[in-house]
N, C-alpha and C. Protein backbone atom coordinates (compact mmCIF):
# COMPACT_ATOMS: atom_id res chain seq x y z
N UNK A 1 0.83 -1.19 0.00
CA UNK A 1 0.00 0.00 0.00
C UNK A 1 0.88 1.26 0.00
N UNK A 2 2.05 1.09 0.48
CA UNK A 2 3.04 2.40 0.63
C UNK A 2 3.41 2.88 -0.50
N UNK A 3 3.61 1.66 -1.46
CA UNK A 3 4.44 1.98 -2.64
C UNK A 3 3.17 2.02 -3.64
N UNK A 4 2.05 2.26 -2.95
CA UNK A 4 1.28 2.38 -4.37
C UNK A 4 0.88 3.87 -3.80
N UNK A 5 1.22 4.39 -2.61
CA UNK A 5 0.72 5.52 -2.62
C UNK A 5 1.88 6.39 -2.79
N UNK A 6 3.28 5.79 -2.92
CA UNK A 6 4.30 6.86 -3.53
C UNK A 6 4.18 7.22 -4.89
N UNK A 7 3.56 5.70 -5.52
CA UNK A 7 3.41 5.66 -7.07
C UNK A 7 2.32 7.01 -7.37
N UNK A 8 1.51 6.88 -6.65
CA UNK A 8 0.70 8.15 -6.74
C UNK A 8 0.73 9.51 -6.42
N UNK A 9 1.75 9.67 -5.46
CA UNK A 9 2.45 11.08 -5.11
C UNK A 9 3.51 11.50 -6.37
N UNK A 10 3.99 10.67 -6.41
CA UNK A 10 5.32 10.69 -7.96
C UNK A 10 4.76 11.17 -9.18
N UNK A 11 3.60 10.60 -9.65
CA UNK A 11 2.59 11.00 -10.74
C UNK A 11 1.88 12.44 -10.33
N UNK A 12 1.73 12.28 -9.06
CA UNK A 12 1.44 14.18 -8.84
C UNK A 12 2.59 14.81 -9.02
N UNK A 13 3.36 14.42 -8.52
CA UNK A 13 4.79 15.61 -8.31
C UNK A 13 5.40 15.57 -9.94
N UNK A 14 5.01 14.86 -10.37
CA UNK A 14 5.69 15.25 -12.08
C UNK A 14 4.90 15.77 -12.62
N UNK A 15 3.58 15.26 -12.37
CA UNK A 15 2.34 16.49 -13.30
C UNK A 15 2.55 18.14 -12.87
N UNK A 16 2.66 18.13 -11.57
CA UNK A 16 3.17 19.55 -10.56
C UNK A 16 4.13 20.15 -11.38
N UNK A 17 5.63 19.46 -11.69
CA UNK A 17 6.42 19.47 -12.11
C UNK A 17 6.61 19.87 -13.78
N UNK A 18 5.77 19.33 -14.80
CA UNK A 18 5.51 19.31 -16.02
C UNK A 18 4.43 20.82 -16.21
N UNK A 19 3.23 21.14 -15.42
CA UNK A 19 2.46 22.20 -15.60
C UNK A 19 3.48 23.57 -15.08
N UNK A 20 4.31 23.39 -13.92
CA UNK A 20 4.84 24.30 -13.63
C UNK A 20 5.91 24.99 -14.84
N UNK A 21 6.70 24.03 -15.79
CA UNK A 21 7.77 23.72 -16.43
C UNK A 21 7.01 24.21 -17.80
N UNK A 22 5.64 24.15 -18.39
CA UNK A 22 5.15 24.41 -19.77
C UNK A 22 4.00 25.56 -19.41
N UNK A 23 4.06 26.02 -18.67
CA UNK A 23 2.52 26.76 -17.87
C UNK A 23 1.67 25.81 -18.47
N UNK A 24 0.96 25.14 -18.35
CA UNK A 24 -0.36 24.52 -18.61
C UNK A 24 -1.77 25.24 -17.75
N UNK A 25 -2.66 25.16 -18.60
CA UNK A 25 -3.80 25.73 -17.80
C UNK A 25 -4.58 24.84 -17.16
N UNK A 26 -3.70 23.85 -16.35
CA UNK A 26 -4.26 22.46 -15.85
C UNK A 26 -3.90 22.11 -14.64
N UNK A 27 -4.64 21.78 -13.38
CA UNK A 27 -3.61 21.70 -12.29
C UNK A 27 -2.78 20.12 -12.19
N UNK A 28 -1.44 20.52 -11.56
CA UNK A 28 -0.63 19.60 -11.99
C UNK A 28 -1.60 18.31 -11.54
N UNK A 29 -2.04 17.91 -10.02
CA UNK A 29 -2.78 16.44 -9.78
C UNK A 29 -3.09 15.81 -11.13
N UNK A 30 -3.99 16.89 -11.96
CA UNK A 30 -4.93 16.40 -13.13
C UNK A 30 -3.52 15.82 -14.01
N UNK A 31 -2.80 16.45 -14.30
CA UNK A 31 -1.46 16.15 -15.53
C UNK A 31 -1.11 14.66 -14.32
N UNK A 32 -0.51 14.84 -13.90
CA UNK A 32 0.13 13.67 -13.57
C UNK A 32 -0.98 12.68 -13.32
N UNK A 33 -2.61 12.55 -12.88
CA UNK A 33 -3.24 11.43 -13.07
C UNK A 33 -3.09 10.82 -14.33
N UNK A 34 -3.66 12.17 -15.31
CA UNK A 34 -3.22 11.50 -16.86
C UNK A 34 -2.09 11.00 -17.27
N UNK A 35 -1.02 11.12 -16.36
CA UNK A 35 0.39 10.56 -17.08
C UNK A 35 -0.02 9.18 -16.43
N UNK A 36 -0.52 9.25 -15.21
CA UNK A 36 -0.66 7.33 -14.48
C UNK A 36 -1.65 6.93 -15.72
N UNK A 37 -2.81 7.57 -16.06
CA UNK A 37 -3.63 6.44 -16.63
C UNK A 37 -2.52 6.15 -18.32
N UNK A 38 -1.98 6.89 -18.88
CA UNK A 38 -1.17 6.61 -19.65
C UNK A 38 -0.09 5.33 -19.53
N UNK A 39 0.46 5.83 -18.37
CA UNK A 39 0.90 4.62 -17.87
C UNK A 39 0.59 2.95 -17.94
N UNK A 40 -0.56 3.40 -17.11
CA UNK A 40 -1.81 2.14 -16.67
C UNK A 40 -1.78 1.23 -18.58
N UNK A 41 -2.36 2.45 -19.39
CA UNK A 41 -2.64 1.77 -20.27
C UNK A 41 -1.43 0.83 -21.77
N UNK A 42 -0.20 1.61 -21.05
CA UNK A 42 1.20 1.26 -21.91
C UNK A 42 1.62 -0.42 -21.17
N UNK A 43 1.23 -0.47 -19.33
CA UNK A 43 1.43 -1.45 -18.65
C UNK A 43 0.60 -2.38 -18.97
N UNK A 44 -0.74 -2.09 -19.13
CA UNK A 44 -1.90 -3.06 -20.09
C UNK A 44 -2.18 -3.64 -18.99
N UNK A 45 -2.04 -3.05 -17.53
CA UNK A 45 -3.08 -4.21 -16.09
C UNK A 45 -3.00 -3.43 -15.07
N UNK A 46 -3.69 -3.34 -14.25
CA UNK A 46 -3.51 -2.34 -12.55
C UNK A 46 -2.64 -3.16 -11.70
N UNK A 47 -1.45 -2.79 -11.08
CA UNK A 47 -0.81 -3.59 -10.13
C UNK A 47 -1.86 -3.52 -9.00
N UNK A 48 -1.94 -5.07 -8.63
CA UNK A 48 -2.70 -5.17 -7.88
C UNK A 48 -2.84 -4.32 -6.52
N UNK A 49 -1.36 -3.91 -6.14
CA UNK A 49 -1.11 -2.94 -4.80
C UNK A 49 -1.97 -1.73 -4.96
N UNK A 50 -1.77 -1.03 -6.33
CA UNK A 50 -2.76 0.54 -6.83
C UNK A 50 -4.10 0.39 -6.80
N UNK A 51 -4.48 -0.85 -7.06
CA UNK A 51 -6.01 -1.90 -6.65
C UNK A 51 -6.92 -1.28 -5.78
N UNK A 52 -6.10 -2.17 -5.02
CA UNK A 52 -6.58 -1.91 -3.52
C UNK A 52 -6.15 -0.78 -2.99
N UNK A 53 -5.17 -0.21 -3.51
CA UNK A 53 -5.19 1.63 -2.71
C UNK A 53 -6.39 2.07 -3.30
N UNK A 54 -6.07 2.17 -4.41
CA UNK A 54 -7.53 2.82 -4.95
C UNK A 54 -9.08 2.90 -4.73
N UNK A 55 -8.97 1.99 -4.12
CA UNK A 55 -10.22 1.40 -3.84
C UNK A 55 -10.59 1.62 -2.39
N UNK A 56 -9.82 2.08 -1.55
CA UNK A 56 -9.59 2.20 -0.12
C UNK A 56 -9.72 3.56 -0.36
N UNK A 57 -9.20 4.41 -1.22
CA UNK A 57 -9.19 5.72 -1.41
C UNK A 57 -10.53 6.15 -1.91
N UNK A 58 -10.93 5.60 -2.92
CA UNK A 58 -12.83 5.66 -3.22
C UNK A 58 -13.85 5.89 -2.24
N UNK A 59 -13.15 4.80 -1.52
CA UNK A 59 -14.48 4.27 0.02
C UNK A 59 -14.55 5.76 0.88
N UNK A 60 -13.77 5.97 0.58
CA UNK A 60 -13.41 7.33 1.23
C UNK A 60 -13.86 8.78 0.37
N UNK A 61 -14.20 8.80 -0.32
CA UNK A 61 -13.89 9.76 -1.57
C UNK A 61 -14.46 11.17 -1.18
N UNK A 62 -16.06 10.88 0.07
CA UNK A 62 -16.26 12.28 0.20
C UNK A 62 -15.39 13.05 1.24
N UNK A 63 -14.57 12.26 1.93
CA UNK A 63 -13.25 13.18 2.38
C UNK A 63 -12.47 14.08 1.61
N UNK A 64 -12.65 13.54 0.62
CA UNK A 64 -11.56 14.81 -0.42
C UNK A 64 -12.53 16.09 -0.70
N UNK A 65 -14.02 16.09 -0.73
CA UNK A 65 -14.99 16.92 -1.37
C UNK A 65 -14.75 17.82 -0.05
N UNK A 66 -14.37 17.88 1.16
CA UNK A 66 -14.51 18.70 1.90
C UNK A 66 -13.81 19.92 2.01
N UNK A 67 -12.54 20.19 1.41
CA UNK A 67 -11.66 20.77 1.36
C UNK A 67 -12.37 21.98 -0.02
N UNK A 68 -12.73 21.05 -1.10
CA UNK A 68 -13.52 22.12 -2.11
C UNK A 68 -14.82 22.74 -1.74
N UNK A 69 -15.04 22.05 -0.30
CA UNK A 69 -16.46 23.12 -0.34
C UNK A 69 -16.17 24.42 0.70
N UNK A 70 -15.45 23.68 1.50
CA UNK A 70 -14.62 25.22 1.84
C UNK A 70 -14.06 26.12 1.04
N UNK A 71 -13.44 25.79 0.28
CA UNK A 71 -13.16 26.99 -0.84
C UNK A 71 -13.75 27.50 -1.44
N UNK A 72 -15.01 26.85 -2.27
CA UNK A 72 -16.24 28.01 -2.04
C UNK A 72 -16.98 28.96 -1.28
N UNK A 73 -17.11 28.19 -0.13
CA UNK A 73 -17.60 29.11 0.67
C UNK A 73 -16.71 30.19 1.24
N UNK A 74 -15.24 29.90 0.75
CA UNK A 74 -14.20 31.11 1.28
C UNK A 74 -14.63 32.06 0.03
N UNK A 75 -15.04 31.97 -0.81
CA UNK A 75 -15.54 32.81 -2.12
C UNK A 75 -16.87 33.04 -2.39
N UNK A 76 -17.55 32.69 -1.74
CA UNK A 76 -18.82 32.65 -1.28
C UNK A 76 -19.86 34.25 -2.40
N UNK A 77 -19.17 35.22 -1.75
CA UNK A 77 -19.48 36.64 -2.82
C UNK A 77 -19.03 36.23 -4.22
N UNK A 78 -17.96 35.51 -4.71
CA UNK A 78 -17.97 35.46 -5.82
C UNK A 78 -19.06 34.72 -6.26
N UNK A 79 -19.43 33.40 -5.70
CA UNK A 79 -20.47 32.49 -6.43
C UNK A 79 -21.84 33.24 -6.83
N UNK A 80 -22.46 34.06 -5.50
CA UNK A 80 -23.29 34.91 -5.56
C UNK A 80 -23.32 35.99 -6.98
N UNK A 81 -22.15 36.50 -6.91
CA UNK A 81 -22.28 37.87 -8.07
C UNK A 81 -22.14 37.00 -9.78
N UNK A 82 -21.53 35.66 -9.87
CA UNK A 82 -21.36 34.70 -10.96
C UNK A 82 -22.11 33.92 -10.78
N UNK A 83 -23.36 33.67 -10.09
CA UNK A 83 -24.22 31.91 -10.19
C UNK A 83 -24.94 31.72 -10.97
N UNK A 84 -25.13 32.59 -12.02
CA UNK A 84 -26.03 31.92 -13.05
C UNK A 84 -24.88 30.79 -13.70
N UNK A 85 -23.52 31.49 -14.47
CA UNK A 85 -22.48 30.55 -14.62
C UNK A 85 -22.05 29.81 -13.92
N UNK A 86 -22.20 29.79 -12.88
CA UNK A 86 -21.72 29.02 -11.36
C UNK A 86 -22.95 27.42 -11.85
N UNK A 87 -23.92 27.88 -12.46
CA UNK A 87 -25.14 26.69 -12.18
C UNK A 87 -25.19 26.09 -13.45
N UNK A 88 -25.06 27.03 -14.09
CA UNK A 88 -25.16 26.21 -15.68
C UNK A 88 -23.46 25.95 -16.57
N UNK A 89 -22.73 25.96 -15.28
CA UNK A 89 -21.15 24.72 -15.55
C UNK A 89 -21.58 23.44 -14.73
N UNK A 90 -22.28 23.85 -13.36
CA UNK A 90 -22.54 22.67 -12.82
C UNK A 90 -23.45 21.56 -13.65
N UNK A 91 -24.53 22.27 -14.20
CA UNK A 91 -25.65 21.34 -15.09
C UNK A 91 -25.04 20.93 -16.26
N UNK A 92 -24.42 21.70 -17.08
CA UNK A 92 -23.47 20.95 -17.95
C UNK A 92 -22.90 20.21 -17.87
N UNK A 93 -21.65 20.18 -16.70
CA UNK A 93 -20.84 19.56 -16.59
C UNK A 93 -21.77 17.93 -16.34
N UNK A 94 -22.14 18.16 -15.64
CA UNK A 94 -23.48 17.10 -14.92
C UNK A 94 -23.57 16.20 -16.05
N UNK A 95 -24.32 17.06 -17.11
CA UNK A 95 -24.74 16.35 -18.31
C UNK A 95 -23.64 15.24 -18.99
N UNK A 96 -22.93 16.45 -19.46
CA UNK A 96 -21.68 15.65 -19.97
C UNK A 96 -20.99 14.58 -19.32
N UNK A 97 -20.81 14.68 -17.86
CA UNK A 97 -20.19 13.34 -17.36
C UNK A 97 -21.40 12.05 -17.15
N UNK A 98 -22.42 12.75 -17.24
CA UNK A 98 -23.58 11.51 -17.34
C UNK A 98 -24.00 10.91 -18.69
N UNK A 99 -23.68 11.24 -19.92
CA UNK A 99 -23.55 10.88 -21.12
C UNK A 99 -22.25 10.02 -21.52
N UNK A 100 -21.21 10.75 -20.65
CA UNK A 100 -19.96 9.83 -21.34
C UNK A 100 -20.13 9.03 -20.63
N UNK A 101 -20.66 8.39 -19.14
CA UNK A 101 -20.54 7.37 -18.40
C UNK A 101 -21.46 6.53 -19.12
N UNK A 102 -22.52 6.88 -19.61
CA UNK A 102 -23.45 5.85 -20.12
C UNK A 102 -22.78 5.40 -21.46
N UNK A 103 -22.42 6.22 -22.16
CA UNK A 103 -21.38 5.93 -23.72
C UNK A 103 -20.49 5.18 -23.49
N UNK A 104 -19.78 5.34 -22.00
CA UNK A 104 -18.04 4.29 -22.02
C UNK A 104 -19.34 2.93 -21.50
N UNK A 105 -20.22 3.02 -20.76
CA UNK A 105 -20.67 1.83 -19.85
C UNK A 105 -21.95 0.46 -21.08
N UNK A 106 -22.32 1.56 -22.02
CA UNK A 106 -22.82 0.50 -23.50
C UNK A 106 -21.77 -0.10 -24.31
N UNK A 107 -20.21 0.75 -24.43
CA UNK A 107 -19.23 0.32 -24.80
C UNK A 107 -18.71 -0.93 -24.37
N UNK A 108 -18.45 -0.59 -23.07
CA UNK A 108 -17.62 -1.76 -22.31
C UNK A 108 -19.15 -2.89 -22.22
N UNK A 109 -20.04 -3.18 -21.96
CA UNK A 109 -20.97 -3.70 -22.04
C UNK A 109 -21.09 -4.82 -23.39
N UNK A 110 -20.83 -4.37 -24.45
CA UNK A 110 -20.69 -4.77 -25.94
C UNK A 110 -19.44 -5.59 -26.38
N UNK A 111 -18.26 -5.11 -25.31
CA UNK A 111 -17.05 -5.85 -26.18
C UNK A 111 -16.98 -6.96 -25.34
N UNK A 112 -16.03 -8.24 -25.97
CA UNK A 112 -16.35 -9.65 -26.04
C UNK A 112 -15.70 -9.69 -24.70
N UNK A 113 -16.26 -10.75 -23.81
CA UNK A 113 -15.18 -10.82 -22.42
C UNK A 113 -14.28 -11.44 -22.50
N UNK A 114 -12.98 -11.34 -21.48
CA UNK A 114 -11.73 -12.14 -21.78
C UNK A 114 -11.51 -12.98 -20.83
N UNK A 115 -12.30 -13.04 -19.91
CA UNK A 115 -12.46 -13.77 -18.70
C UNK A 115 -13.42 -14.98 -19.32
N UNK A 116 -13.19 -16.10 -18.99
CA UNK A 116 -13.75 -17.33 -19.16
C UNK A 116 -15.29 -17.52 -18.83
N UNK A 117 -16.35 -17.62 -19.47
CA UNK A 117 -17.41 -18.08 -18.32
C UNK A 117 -17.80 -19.02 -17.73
N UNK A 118 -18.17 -19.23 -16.56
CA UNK A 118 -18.15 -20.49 -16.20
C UNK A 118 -19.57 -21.38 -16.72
N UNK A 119 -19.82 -22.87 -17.23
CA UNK A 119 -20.88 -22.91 -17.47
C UNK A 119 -21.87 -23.71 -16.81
N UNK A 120 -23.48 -23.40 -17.00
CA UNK A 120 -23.64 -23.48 -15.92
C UNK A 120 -24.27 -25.30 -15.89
N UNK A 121 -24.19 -25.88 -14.67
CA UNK A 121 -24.37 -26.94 -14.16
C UNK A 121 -25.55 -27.73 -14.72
N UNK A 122 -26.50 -28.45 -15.68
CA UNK A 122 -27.50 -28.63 -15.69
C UNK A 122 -28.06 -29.33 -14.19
N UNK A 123 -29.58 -28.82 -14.15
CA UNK A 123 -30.36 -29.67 -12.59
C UNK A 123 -30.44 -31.01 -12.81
N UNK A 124 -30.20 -31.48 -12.12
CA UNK A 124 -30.56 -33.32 -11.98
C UNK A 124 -32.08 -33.11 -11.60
N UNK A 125 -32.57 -32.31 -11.00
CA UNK A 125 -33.68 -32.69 -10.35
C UNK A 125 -34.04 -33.45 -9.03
N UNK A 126 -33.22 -33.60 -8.65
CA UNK A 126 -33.14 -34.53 -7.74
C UNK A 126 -32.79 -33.42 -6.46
N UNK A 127 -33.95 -32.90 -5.44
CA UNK A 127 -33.51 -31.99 -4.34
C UNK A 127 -33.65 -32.92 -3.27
N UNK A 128 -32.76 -32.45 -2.12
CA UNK A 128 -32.90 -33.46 -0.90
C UNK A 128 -33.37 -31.97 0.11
């Protein structure tokens, strides 16, 4: 678990590292997740250790939301004097991540599995 959460600090600190180095209009976390899933997908499997961090980190996930809602509310006058845009990025955004989830989730749904199925047992009929 240690080394999957350095693996994940390392991928921040180079995205940190890479946005600081090109100005990007991106915060580094975001660059360096995308360099892991790049990663992920050149490695072609999740080490099982990033697995289960990940997944431990999920279970958890509205711990991280707390920190951004304080920062709104430290800006609180701004949302007010901008909330029409404040509401219709939220509803957009909304939209859009609820369209691509259903688009990647008919996708992955459709392609052939690579996992074996198991088949199933015919009944004898015979219950005790």
């Amino acid at each position: 678990m240690i080394y999957a959460f350095a693996a994940l600090f390392v991928f921040q600190l180079i995205g940190e590292f890479i946005v600081q180095l090109t100005h990007l209009p991106i915060p580094g976390p975001l660059a360096g997740m995308g360099l892991l899933f790049f990663a992920l997908l050149l490695k072609g499997q999740i080490p099982d250790a990033l697995d289960r961090t990940a997944d431990k980190l999920f279970s958890h996930m509205m711990l991280f939301f707390i920190p951004l809602v304080t920062g709104v509310m430290m800006h609180f006058e701004r949302v007010v004097n901008e909330g029409l845009a404040f509401i219709a990025a939220c509803v957009i955004g909304s939209a859009v991540s609820l369209v691509v989830t259903a688009l990647t989730l008919q996708w992955m749904l459709k392609r052939p599995s690579k996992v074996p199925q198991k088949i199933a047992q015919p009944n004898t009929g015979v219950d005790k």
